[in-house]
Protein backbone atom coordinates (compact mmCIF):
# COMPACT_ATOMS: atom_id res chain seq x y z
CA UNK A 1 0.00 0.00 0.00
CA UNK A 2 0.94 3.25 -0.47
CA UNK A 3 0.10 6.44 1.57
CA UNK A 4 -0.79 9.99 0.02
CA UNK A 5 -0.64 13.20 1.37
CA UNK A 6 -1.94 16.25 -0.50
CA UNK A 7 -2.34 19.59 -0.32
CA UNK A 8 -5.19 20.94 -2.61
CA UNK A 9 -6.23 24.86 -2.91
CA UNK A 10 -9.81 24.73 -1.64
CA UNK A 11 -11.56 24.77 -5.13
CA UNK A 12 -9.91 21.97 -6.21
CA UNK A 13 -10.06 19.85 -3.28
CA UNK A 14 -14.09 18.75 -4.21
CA UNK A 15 -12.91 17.33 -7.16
CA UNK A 16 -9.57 15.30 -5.64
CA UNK A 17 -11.91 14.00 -3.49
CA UNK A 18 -14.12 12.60 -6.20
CA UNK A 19 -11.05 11.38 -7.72
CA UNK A 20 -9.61 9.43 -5.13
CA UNK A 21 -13.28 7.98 -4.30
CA UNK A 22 -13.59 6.97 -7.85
CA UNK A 23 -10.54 5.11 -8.03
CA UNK A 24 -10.55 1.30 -7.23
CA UNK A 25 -7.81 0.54 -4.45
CA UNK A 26 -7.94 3.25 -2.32
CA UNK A 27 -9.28 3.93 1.71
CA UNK A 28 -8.84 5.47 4.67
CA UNK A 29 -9.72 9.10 3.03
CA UNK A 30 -9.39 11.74 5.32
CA UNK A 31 -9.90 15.56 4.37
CA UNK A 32 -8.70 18.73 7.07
CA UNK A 33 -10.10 21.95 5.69
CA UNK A 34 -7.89 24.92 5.91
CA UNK A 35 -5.20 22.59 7.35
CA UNK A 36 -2.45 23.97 5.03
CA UNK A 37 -0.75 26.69 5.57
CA UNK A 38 2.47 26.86 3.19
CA UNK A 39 0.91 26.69 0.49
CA UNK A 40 -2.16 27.58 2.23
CA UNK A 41 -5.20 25.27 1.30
CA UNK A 42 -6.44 21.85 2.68
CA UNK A 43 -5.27 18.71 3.60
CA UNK A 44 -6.13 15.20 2.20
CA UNK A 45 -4.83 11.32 2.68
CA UNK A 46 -5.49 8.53 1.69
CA UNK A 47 -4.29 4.73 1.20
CA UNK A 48 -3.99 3.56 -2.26
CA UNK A 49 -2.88 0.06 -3.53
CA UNK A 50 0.43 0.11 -5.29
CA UNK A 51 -1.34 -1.22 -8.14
CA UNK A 52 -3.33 1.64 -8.36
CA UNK A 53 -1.33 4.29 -7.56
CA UNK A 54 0.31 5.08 -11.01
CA UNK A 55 -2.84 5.63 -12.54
CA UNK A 56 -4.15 8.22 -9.25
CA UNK A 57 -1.32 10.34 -9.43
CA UNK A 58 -1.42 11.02 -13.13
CA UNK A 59 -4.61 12.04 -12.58
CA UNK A 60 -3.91 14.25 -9.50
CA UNK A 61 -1.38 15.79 -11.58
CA UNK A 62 -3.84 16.21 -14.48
CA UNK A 63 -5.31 18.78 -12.44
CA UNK A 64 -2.06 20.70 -11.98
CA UNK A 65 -2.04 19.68 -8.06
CA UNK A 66 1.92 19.57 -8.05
CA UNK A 67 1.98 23.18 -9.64
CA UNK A 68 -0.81 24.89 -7.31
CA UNK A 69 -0.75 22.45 -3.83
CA UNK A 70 1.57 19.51 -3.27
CA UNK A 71 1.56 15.53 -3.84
CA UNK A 72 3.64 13.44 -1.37
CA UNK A 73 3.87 9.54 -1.83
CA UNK A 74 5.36 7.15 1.18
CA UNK A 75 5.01 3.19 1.08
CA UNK A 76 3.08 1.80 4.08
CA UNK A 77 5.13 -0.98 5.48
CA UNK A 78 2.83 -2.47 7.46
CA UNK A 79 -1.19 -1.98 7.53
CA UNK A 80 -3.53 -3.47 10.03
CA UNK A 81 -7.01 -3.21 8.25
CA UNK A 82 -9.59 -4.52 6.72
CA UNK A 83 -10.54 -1.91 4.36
CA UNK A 84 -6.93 -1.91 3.15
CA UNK A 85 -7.12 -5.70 2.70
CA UNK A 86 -10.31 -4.87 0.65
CA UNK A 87 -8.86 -1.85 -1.58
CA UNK A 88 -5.86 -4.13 -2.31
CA UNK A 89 -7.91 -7.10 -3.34
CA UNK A 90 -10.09 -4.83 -5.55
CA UNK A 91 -7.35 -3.12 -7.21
CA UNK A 92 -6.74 -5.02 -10.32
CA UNK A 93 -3.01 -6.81 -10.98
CA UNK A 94 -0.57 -7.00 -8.62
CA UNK A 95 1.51 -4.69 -6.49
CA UNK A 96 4.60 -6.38 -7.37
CA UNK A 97 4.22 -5.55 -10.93
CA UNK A 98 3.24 -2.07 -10.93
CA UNK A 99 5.29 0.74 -12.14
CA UNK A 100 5.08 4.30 -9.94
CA UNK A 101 6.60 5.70 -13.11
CA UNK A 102 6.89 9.61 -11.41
CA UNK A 103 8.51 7.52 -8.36
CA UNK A 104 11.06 5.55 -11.06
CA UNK A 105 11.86 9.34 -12.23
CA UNK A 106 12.52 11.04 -8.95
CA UNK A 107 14.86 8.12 -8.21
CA UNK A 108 16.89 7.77 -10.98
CA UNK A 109 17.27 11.48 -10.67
CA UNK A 110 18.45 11.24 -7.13
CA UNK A 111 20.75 8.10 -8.04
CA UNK A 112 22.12 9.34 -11.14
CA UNK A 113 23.20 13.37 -9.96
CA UNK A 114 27.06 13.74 -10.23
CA UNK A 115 28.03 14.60 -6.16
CA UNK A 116 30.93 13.60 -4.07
CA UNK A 117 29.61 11.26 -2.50
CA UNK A 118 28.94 9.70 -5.95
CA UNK A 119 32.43 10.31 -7.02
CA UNK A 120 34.12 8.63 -3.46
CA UNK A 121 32.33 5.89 -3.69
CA UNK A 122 32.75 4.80 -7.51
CA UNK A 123 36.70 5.88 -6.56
CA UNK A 124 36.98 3.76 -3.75
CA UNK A 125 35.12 0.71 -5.52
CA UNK A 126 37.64 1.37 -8.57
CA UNK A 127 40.65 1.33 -6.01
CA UNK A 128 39.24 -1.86 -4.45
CA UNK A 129 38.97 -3.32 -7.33
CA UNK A 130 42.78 -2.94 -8.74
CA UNK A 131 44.05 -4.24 -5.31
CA UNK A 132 42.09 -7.03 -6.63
CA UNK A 133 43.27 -7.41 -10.17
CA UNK A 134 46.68 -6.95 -8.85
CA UNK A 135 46.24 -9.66 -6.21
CA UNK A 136 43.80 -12.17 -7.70
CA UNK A 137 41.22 -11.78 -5.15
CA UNK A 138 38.22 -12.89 -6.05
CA UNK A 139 36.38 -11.10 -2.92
CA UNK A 140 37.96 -7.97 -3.15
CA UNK A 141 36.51 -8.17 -6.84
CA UNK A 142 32.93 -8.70 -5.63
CA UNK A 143 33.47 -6.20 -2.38
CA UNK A 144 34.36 -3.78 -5.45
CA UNK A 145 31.35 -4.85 -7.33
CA UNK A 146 29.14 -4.28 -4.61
CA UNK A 147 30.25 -0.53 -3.52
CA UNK A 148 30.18 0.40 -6.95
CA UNK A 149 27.08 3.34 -7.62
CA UNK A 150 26.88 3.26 -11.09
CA UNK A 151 23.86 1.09 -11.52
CA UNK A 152 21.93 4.75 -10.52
CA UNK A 153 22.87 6.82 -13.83
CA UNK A 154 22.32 3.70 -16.10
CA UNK A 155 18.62 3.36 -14.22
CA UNK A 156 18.68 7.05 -15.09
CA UNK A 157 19.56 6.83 -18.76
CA UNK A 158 16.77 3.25 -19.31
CA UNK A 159 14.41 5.72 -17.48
CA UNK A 160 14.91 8.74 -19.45
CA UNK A 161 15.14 7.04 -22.99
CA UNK A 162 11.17 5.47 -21.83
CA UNK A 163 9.59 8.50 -20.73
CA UNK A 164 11.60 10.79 -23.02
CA UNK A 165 13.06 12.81 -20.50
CA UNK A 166 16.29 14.18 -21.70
CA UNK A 167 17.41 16.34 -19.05
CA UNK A 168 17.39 13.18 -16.53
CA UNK A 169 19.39 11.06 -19.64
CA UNK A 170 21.98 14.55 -19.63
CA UNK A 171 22.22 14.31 -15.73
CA UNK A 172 22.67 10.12 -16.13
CA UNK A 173 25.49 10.09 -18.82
CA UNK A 174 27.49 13.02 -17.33
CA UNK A 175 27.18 11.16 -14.23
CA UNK A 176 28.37 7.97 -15.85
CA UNK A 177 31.07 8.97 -18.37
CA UNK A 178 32.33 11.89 -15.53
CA UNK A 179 32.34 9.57 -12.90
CA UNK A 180 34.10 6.39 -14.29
CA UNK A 181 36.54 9.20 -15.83
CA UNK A 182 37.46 10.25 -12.58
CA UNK A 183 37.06 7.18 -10.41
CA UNK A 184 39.92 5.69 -13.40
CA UNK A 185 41.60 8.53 -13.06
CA UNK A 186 42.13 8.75 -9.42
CA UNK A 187 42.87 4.55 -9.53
CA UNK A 188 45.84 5.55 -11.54
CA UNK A 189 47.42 7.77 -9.36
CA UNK A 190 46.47 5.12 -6.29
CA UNK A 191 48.45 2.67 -8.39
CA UNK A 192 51.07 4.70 -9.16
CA UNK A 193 51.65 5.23 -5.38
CA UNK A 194 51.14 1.22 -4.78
CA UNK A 195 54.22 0.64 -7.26
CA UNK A 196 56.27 2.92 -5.59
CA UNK A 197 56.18 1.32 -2.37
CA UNK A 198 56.40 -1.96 -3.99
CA UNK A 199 52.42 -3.45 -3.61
CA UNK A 200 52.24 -3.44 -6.98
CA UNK A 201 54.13 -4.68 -9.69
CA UNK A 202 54.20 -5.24 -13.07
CA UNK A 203 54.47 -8.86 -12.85
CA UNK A 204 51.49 -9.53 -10.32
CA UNK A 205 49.80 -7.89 -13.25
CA UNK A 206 50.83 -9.97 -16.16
CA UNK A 207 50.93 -13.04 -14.23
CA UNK A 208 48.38 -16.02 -14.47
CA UNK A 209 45.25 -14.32 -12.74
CA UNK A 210 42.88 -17.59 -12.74
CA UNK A 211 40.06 -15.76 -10.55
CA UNK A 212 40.34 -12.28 -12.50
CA UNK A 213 41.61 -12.80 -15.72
CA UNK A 214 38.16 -12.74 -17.09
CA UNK A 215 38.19 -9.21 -16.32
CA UNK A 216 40.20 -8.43 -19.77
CA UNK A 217 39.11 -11.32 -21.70
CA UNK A 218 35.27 -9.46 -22.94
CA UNK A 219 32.89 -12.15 -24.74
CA UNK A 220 29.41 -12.92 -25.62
CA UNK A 221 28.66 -14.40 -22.16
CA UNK A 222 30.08 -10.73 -20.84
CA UNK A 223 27.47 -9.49 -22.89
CA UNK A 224 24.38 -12.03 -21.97
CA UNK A 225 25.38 -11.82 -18.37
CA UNK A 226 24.82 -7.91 -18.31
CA UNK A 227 22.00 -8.12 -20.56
CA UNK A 228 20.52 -10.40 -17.97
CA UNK A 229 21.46 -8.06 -14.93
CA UNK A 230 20.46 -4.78 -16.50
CA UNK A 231 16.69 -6.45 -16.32
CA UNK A 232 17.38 -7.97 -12.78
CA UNK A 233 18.38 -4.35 -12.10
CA UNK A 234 15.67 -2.93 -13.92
CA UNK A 235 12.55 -4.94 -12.31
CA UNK A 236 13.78 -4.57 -8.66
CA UNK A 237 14.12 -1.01 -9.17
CA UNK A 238 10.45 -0.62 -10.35
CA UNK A 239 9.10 -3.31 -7.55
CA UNK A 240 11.04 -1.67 -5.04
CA UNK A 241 13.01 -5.42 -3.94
CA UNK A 242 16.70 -3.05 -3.61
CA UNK A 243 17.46 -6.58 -2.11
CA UNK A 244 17.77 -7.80 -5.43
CA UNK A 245 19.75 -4.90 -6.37
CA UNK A 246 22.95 -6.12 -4.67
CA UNK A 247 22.91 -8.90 -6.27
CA UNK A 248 23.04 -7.69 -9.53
CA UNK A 249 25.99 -4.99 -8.66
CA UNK A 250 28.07 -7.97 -7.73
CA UNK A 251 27.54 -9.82 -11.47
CA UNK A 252 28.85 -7.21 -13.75
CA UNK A 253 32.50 -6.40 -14.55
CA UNK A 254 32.04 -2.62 -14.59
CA UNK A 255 34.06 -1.25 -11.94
CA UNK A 256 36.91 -4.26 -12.16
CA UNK A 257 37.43 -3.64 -15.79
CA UNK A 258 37.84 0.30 -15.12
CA UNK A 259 40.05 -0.73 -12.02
CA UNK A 260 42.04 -3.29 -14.04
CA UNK A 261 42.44 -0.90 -17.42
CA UNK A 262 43.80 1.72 -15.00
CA UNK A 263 46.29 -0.35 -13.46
CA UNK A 264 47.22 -1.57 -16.78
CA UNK A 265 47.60 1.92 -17.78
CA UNK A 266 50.28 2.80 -15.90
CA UNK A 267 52.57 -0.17 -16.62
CA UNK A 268 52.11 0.58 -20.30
CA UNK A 269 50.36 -2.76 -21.41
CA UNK A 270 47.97 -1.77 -24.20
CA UNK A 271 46.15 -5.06 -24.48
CA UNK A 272 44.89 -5.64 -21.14
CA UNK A 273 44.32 -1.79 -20.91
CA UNK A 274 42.06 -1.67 -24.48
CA UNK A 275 40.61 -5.14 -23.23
CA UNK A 276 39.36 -4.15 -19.90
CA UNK A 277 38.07 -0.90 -21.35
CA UNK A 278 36.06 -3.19 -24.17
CA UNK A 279 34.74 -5.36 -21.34
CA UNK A 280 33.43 -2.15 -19.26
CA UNK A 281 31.72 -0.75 -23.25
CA UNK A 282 30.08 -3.98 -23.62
CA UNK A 283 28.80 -4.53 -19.72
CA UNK A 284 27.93 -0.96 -20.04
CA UNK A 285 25.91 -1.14 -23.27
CA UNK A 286 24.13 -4.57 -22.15
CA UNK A 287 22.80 -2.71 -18.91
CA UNK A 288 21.33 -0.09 -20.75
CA UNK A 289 20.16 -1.92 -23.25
CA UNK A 290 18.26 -4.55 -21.67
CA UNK A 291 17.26 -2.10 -18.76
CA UNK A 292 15.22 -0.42 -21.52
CA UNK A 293 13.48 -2.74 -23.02
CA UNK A 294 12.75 -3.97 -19.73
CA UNK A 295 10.70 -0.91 -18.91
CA UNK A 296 8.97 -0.40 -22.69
CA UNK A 297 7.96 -3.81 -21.70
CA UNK A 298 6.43 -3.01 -18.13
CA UNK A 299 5.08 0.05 -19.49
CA UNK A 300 3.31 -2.14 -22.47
CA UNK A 301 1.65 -4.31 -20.03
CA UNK A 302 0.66 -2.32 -17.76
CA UNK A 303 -1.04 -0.21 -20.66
CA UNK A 304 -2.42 -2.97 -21.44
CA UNK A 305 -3.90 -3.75 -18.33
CA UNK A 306 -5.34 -0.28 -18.25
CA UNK A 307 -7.34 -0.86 -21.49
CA UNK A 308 -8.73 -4.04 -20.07
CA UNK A 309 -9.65 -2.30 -16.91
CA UNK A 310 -11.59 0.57 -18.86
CA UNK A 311 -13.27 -1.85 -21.11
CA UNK A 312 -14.65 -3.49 -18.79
C-alpha cells in the first residue's frame, strides 16, 4: 500500500476528493479543511494500492495539483485493516508488478546526480577493485562490485530514454562517463603510489590471474550476463526489492574492468588496458540496453492492463 498526502487549494479539493473515491484501491480518506498553511489550502490522505497508484497520481497531476498544492507519496510498510485488505484485493493486478513511473523518475534522478559522495564511492570501488586485479582476489573483486554506484545513472539513462526525458538522460550520462573518468583517473594515481612502495608490480599484473583474468578477456557471455542483470536491475528497481539490487551490482564487470584498465595503464600494457576498457563498453551497453526494453515492456503491459480495466 501506499500512503498519500496532498495539499489541494480549496476549489480543487471537491474534485480530488471525487477522484480518489472513484478510483478502485484506495481507503482510509481523510480531508482537514484549511489545514495547510504553506501553500495555504487543505489537507487530504489517503491509502492507495500500489497497483493503483500510477494511474491516481497522473490524474492528481492532471489537475495541476503539483503546480498549485503539493503531492507526497510514502510506502506503508505495514497496515492493520480490513478496508486496506479490501482496496488491495479490488485493485486489479498485482503490487509487485506495478510501475510508480513519477517515483522511477525522482529516483533515478536522485541516483544518477554527479556529487561527491557519488564520485568517493565509484573511486573507492575502482581502487578496491585494482588491489584485486593486482592480487587475484576474487572477494575484493565482488566487495568492489558491490560498492560500486553506477547502476543509478544507467537506471537514469533506461528511465529517461522510456519517458523521453532528456534532461534526466543529460544528468545520467554526465554522471556515468564523468564519474568512471574520474574514479579511473584517481585509480591511476592510487596505483602509481602502490608501485612505488612496492604493492604493486608489473608482474602480479601480467601473471596467471585464474580468478580475475576474465576481467580483460570481454565475450558474448560478458554481454548475456549484463544483458541479464540490467533487467534484474531494472525490475527490482520498479518493484522496489533493492534486495535484489545487490545482487546484480556484484555480477557485472564494470568497476573491475575500469580498475584493471587503469592499473594496466600505468605499466604501459595496451592489451589488457584496451581489453578491460572493451569489457566495461560492452557490460555498459548490455545494462542499458536490456534495462530499456525492460521498462517499454512493463510500461506495455501495464497499458495494457489499463485498457482491459476501462473496457470493462
Amino acid at each position: 500500500m501506499l500512503h498519500l498526502r496532498l495539499i489541494t487549494p480549496s476549489d480543487k479539493t471537491d474534485d480530488v476528493v471525487r477522484l480518489i473515491e472513484n478510483t478502485v484501491g484506495t481507503t482510509h480518506l481523510v480531508v482537514l479543511s484549511g489545514a495547510a498553511r504553506n501553500p495555504a489550502g487543505d489537507v487530504v490522505t489517503c491509502d492507495v494500492a500500489r497497483e493503483a497508484g500510477d494511474e491516481l497520481l497522473s490524474r492528481l497531476q492532471e489537475l495541476d495539483l503539483e503546480k498549485q498544492g503539493s503531492i507526497a507519496v510514502e510506502n506503508i510498510d505495514l497496515s492493520l485493516s480490513k478496508r486496506a485488505d479490501k482496496a488491495e484485493a479490488e485493485a486489479p493486478g498485482e503490487g509487485a508488478d506495478a510501475v510508480l513511473w513519477e517515483h522511477l523518475t525522482e529516483a533515478t534522478h536522485e541516483e544518477s546526480t554527479l556529487s561527491v559522495t557519488y564520485l568517493a564511492f565509484l573511486s573507492l570501488a575502482t581502487m578496491i577493485a585494482a588491489c584485486g586485479v593486482v592480487l587475484d582476489n576474487a572477494i575484493l573483486i565482488v566487495g568492489a562490485m558491490a560498492v560500486g554506484p553506477e547502476f543509478g545513472p544507467l537506471a537514469g539513462i533506461c528511465t529517461a530514454m522510456v519517458q523521453r526525458a532528456p534532461r534526466l538522460a543529460l544528468r545520467s550520462l554526465i554522471a556515468l562517463l564523468v564519474g568512471f573518468a574520474v574514479a579511473m583517473a584517481v585509480t591511476v594515481g592510487f596505483s602509481y603510489f602502490m608501485d612505488a612502495v612496492g604493492l604493486f608490480t608489473e608482474a602480479k599484473l601480467e601473471a596467471d590471474r585464474p580468478n580475475t583474468g576474465f576481467i580483460y578477456a570481454p565475450d558474448w557471455f560478458s554481454f548475456v550476463v549484463a544483458v541479464l542483470a540490467g533487467a534484474a536491475g531494472t525490475l527490482s528497481l520498479t518493484s522496489a526489492k533493492s534486495g535484489a539490487l545487490v545482487g546484480v551490482a556484484i555480477s557485472v564487470t564494470t568497476v573491475p574492468a575500469a580498475a584493471n584498465a587503469s592499473v594496466a595503464l600505468i605499466y604501459g600494457d595496451a592489451r589488457q588496458t584496451w581489453l578491460s576498457t572493451e569489457q566495461l563498453l560492452l557490460n555498459l551497453l548490455g545494462i542499458i540496453l536490456a534495462g530499456t526494453l525492460t521498462l517499454l515492456t512493463q510500461k506495455w503491459l501495464w497499458s495494457k492492463q489499463r485498457q482491459r480495466r476501462s473496457a470493462a
